[in-house]
Protein backbone atom coordinates (compact mmCIF):
# COMPACT_ATOMS: atom_id res chain seq x y z
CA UNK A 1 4.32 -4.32 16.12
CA UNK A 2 5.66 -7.56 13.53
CA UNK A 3 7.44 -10.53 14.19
CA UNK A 4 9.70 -10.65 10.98
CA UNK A 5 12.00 -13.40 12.55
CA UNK A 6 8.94 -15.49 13.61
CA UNK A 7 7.84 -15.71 10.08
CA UNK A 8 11.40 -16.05 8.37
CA UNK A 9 12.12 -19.31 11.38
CA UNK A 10 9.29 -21.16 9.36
CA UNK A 11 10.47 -20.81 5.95
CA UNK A 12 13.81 -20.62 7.09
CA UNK A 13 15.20 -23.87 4.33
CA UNK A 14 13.46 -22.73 2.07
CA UNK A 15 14.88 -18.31 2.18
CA UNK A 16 18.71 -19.54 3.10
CA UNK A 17 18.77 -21.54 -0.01
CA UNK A 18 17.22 -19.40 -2.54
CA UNK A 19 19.79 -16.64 -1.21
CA UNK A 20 22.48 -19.10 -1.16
CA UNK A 21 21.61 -19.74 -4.89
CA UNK A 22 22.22 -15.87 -5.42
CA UNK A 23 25.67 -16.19 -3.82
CA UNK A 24 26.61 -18.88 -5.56
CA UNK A 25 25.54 -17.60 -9.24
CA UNK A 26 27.36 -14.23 -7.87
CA UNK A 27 24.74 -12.26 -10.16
CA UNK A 28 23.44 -9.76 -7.66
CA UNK A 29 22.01 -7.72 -10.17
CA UNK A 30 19.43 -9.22 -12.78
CA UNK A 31 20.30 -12.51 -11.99
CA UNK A 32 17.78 -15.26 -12.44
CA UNK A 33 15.34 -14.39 -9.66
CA UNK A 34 14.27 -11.38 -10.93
CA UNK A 35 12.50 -12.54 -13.64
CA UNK A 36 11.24 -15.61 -12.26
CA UNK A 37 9.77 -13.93 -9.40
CA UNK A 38 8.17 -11.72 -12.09
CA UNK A 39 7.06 -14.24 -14.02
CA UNK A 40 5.26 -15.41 -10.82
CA UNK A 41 4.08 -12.63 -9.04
CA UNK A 42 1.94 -11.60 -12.13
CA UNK A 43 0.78 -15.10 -12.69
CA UNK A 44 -0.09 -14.99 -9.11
CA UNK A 45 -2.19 -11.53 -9.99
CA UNK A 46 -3.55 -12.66 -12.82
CA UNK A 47 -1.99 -9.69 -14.79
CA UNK A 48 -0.35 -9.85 -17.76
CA UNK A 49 2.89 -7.94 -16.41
CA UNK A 50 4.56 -7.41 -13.37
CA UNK A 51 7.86 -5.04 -13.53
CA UNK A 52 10.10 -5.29 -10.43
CA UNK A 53 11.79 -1.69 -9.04
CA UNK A 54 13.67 -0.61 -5.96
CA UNK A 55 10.65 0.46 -3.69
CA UNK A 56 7.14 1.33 -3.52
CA UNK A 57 8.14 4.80 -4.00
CA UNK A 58 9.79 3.98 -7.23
CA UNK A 59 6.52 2.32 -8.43
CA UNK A 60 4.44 4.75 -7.71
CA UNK A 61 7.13 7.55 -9.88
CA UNK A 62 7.63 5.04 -12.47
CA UNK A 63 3.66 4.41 -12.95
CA UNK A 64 3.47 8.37 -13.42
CA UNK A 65 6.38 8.70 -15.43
CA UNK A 66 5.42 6.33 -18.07
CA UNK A 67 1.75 8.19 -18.64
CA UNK A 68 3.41 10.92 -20.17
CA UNK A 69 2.08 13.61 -18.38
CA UNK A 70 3.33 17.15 -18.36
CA UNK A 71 3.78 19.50 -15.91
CA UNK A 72 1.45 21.48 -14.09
CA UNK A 73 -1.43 18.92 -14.66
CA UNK A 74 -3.24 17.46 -11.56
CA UNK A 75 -3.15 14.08 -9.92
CA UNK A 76 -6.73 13.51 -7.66
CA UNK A 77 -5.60 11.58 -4.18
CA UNK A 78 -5.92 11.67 -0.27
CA UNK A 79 -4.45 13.44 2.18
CA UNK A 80 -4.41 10.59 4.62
CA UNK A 81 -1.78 8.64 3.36
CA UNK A 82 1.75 7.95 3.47
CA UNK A 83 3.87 10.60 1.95
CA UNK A 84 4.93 8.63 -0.63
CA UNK A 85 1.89 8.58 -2.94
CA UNK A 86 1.96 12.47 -3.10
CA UNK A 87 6.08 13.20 -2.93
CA UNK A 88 6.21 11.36 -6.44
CA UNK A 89 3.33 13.98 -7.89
CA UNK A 90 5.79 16.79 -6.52
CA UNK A 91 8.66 15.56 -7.44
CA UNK A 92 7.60 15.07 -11.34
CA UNK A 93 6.55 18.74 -11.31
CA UNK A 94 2.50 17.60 -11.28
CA UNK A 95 -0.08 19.15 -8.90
CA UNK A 96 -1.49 16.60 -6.03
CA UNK A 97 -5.63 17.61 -5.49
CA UNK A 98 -6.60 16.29 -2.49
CA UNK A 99 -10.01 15.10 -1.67
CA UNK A 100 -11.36 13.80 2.00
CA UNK A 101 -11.48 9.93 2.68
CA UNK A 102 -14.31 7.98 4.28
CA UNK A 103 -14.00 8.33 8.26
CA UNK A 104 -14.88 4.59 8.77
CA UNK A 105 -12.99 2.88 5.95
CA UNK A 106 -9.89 5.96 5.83
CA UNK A 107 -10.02 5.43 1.56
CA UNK A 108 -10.95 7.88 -1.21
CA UNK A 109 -14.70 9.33 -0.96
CA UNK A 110 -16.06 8.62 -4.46
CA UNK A 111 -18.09 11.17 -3.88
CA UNK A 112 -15.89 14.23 -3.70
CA UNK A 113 -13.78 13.34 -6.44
CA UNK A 114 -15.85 14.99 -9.47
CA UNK A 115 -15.82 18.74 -7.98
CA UNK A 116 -12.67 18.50 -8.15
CA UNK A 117 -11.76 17.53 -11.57
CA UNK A 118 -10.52 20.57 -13.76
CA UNK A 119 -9.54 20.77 -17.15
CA UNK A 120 -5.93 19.55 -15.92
CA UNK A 121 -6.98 16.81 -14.29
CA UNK A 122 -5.09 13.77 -15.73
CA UNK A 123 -4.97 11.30 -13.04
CA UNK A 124 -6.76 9.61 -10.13
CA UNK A 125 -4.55 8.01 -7.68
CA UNK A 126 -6.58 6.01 -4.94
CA UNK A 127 -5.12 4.71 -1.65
CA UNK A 128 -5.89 1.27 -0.52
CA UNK A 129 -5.23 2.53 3.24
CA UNK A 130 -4.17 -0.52 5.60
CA UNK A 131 -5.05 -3.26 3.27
CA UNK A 132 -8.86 -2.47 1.94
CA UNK A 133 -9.66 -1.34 -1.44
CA UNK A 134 -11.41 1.90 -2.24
CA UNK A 135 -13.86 1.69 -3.91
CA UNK A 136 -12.61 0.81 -7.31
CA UNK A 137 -15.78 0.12 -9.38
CA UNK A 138 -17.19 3.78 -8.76
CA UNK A 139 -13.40 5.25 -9.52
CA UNK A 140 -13.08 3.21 -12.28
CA UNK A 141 -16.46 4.40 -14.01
CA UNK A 142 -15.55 8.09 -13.22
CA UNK A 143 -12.61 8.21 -14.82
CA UNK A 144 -13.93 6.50 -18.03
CA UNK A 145 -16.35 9.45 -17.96
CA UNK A 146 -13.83 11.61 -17.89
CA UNK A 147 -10.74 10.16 -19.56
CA UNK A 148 -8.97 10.12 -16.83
CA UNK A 149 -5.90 7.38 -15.95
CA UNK A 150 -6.59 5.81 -12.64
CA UNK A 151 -2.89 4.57 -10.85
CA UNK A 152 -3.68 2.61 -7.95
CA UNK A 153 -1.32 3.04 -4.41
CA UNK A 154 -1.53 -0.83 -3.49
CA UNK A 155 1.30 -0.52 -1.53
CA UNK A 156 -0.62 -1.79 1.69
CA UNK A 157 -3.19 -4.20 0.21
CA UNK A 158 -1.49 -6.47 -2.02
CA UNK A 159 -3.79 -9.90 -2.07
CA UNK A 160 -7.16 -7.56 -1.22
CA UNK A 161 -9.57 -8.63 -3.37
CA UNK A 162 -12.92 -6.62 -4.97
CA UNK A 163 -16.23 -7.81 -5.81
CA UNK A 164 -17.74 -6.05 -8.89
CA UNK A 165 -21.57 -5.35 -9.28
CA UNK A 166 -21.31 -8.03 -11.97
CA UNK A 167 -19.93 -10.54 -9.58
CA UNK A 168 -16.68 -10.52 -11.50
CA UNK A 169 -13.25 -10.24 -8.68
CA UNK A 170 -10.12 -8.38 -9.11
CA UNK A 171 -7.46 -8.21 -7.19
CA UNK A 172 -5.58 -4.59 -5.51
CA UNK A 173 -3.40 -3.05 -8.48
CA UNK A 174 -4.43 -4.48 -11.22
CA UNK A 175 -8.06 -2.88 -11.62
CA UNK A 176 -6.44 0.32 -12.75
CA UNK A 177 -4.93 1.86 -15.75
CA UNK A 178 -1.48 1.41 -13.75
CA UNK A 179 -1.18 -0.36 -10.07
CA UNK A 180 1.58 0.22 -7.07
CA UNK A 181 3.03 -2.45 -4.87
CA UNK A 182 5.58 -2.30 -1.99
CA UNK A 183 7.68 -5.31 -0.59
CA UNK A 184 8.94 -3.23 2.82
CA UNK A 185 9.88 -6.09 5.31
CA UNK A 186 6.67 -5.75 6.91
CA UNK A 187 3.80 -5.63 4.01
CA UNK A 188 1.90 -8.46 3.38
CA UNK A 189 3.83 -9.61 0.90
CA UNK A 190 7.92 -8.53 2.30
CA UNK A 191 11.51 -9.03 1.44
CA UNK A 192 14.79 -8.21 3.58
CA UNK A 193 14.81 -4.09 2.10
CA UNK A 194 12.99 -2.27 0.06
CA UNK A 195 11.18 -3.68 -3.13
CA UNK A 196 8.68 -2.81 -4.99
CA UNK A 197 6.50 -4.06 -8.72
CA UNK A 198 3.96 -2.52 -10.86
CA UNK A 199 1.17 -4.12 -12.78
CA UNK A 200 -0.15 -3.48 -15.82
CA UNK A 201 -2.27 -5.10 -18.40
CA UNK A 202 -0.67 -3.07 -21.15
CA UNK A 203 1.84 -4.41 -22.94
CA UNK A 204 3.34 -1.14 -24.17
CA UNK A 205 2.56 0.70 -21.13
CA UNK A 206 4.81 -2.45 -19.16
CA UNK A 207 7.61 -1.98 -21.75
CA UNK A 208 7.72 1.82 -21.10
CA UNK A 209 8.04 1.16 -17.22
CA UNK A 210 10.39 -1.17 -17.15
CA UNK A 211 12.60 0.88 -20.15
CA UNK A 212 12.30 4.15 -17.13
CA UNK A 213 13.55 1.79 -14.52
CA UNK A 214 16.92 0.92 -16.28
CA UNK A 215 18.00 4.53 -17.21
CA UNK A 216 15.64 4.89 -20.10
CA UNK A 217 17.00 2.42 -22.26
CA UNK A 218 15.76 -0.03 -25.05
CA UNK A 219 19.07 -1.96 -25.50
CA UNK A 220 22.25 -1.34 -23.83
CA UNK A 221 23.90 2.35 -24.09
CA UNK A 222 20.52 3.19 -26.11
CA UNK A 223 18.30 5.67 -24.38
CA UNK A 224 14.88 6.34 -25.35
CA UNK A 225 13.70 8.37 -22.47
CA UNK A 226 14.72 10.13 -19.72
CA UNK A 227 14.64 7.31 -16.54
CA UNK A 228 15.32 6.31 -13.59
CA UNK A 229 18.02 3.51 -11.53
CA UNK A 230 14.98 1.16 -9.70
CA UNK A 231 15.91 -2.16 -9.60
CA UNK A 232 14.95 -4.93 -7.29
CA UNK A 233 18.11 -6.66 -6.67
CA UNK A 234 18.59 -10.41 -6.73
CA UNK A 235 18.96 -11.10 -3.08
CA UNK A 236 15.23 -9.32 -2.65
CA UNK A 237 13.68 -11.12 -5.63
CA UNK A 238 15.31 -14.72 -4.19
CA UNK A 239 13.50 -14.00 -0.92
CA UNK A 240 10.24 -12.74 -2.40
CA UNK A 241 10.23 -16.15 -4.60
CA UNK A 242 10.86 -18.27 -1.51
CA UNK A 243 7.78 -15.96 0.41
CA UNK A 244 4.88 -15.76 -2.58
CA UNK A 245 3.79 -19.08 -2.24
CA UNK A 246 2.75 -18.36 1.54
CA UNK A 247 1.04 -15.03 0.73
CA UNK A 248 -2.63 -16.10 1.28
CA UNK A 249 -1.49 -18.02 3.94
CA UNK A 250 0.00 -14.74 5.81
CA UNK A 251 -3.19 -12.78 4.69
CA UNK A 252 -5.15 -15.66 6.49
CA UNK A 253 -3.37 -15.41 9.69
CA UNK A 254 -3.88 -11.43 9.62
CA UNK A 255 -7.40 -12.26 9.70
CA UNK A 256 -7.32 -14.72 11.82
CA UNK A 257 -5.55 -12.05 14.30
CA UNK A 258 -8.42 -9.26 13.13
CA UNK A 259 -11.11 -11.51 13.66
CA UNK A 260 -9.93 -12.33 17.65
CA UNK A 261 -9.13 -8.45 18.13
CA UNK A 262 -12.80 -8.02 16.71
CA UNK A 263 -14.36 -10.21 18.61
CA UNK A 264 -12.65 -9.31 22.28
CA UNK A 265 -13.47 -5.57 21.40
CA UNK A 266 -16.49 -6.16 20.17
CA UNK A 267 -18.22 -5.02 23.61
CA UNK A 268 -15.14 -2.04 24.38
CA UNK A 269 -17.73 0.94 23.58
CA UNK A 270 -14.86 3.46 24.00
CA UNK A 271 -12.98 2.15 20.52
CA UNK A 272 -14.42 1.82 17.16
CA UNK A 273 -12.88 -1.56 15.53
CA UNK A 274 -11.87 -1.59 11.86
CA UNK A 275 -15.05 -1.32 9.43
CA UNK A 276 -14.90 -3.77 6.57
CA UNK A 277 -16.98 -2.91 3.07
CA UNK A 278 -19.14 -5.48 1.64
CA UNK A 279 -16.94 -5.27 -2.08
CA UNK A 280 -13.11 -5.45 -1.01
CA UNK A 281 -11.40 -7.89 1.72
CA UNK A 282 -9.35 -6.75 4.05
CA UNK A 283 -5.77 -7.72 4.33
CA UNK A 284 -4.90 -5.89 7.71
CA UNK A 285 -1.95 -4.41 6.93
CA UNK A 286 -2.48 -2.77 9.95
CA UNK A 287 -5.05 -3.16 12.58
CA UNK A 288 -6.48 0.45 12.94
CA UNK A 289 -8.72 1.61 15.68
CA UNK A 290 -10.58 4.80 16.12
CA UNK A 291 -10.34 5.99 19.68
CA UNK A 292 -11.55 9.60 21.48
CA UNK A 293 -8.56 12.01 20.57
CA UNK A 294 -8.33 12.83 24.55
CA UNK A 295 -7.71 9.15 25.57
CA UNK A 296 -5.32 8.14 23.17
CA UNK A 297 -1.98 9.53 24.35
CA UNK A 298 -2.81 8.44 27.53
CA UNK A 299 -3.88 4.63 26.20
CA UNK A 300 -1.10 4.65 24.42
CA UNK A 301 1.21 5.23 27.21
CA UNK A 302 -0.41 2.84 28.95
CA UNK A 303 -0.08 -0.15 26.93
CA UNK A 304 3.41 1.23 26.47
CA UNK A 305 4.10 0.14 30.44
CA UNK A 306 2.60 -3.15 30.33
CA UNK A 307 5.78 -3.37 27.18
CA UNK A 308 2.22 -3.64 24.11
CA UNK A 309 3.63 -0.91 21.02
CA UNK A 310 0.96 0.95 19.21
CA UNK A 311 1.59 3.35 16.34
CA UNK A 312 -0.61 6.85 14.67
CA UNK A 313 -0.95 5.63 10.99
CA UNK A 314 -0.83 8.84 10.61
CA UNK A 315 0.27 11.99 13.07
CA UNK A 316 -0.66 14.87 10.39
CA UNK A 317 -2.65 14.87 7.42
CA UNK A 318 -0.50 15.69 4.15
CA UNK A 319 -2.11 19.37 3.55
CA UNK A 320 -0.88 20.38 7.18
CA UNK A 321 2.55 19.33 6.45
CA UNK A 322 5.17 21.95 6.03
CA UNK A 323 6.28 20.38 2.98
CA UNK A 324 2.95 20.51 1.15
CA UNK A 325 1.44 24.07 2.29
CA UNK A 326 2.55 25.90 -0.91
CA UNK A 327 -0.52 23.47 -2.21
CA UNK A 328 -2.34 26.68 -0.28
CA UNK A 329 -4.55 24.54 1.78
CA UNK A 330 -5.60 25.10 5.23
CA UNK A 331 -6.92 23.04 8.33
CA UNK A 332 -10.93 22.38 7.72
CA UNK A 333 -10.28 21.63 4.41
CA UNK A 334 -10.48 17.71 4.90
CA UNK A 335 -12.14 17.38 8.19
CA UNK A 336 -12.87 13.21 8.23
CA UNK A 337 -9.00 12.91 7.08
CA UNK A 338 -8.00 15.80 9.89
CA UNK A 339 -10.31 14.09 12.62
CA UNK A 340 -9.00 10.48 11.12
CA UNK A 341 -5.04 12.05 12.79
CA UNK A 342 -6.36 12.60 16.20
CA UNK A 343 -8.05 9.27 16.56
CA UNK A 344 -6.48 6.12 14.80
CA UNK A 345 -4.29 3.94 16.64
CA UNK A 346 -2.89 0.79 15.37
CA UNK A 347 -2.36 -2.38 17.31
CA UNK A 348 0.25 -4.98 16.62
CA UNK A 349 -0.98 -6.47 13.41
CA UNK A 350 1.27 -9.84 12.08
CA UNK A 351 1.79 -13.63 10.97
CA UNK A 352 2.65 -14.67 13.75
CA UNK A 353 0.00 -13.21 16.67
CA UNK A 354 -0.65 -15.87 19.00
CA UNK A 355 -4.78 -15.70 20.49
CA UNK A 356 -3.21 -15.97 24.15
CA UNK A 357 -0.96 -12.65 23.01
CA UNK A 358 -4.11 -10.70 21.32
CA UNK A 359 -6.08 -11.81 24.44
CA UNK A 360 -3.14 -10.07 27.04
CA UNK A 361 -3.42 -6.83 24.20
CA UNK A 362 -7.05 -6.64 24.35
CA UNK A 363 -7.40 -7.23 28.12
CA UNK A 364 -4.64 -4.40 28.89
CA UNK A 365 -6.58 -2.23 26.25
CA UNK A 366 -10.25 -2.53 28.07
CA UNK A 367 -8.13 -2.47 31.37
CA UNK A 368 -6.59 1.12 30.41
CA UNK A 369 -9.09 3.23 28.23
């Protein structure tokens, strides 16, 4: 499904010395990278701040914890997702409200989200599913209605890009009150672990994050609030320094790959091919069909033989989950995100697809449905 040693053999120089450099200073944690990458990753956003953590996870807990919100009140999101973006709302003893997604893009449906805003209703957490925005402008313009926070999950779309009504563009994470980004090995933007930032243009609202990360404090053995250990260690920022500078080229190469799987598809009538909105770009994070729920075990067994992985972004919708039926939902209750569980199938989706390998996927595919 990725070709993480493909991509590290071309920036090779460039990765063993900034980790070298980490070795050598010996500071694993804090050291110089951290900041710097910081420092560059928001200049890179065009945000004012970027604050480093452990994971994507993290981010998404930290951007909740440092809104103050209380218990019992209710965070608006999907139930197609990863678990992540709804484990944090649990975990900080808030209520996740789910509304359905779009069944051609898989994001947020704007237009469910206002029945189901109640007087605890503090948040609206959108998903920018597989590297496409949701539709930010309409979110955005809701919540202002309703004085609402809006804490964006841009843990698969870092680099997407949205085109306002007023022509202005913004990029994933930083249109909200709070935004989410992941640096898992094989995100857009990926270092050797876990890693993870959030954005901010709030200056107080950055101080408070990064304050939860490191236990809480202001200054050293000085608490303030009750936090959290989320650090991105040195070794992770040294790679993710050495990697930024290639991100739009890696997002270019993942369209370049969605563009050729497009194209051969294009006449396949048996699988619908990614649907792309005319205000946000598309990263492919993944490359996500839609296929007829009784062909796809059997497609993807398949492929399997002729040694082509493929992989259900995702199995079960969040609602159905064991974990989450205490929420007192029931199947029916989201049927695009339900139907969305039976159908998708992703494709290998990386850097460093060659056409001749996408051509041999593709072929197999029309071959085997």
């Amino acid at each position: 499904m990725v070709d993480l040693y493909g991509q590290y053999r071309k920036i090779k120089t460039e990765v063993d010395a900034a980790m070298q450099r980490v070795v050598d200073e010996a500071a694993f944690i804090h050291g110089g990278p951290v900041s710097e990458f910081a420092t560059a990753l928001a200049a890179h956003m065009g945000v004012s701040h970027a604050v480093t953590c452990a994971s994507g996870t993290d981010a998404l807990q930290l951007a909740l914890m440092a809104l103050d919100l209380q218990p019992g009140d209710e965070v608006i999101t999907v139930p197609f997702t990863f678990v992540a973006t709804v484990e944090v709302v649990e975990l900080l003893g808030l209520r996740p409200v789910f509304v359905d997604v779009c069944p051609d893009t898989f994001n947020m449906d704007v237009t469910k989200i206002e029945a189901a805003i109640t007087e605890r209703t503090k948040v609206i957490m959108p998903v920018h599913l597989f590297g496409q925005c949701a539709d930010m402008e309409s979110i955005l313009n809701l919540a202002r209605r309703h004085h609402l926070y809006v804490v964006e999950d841009a843990c698969q779309a870092l680099g997407a890009q949205v085109t306002f009504s007023d022509g202005t563009v913004h990029q994933a994470g930083t249109m909200g009150t709070i935004g989410c980004a992941s640096f898992f090995p094989t995100k857009n933007l990926g270092c050797f672990g876990d890693g993870g930032a959030v954005f901010t243009y709030d200056d107080a609202l950055a101080e408070r994050v990064r304050s939860i990360a490191n236990h809480g404090m202001s200054e050293k053995y000085y608490y303030d609030s009750i936090g959290i250990n989320s650090r991105l260690d040195t070794l992770q920022a040294a790679v993710l320094l050495a990697k930024l500078p290639h991100l739009d080229e890696y997002i270019c190469a993942r369209q370049q790959a969605a563009s050729l799987y497009n194209e051969a598809l294009s006449e396949c009538k048996e699988v619908l091919t990614p649907v792309t909105t005319t205000f946000s770009t598309h990263t492919y994070h993944q490359y996500t069909l839609r296929v007829e729920p009784a062909k796809r075990e059997l497609l993807r067994s398949r492929l399997s033989e002729k040694e082509i992985p493929t992989m259900v972004y995702y199995p079960q919708a969040l609602h159905l989950q064991k974990a989450y039926q205490h929420l007192g939902y029931k199947a029916g209750d989201f049927p695009f995100a339900e139907y969305l569980t039976k159908t998708v199938l992703s494709l290998p989706m990386h850097t460093e697809l060659t056409e001749e390998q996408i051509q041999y996927i593709t072929q197999q595919l029309k071959f085997n449905i």
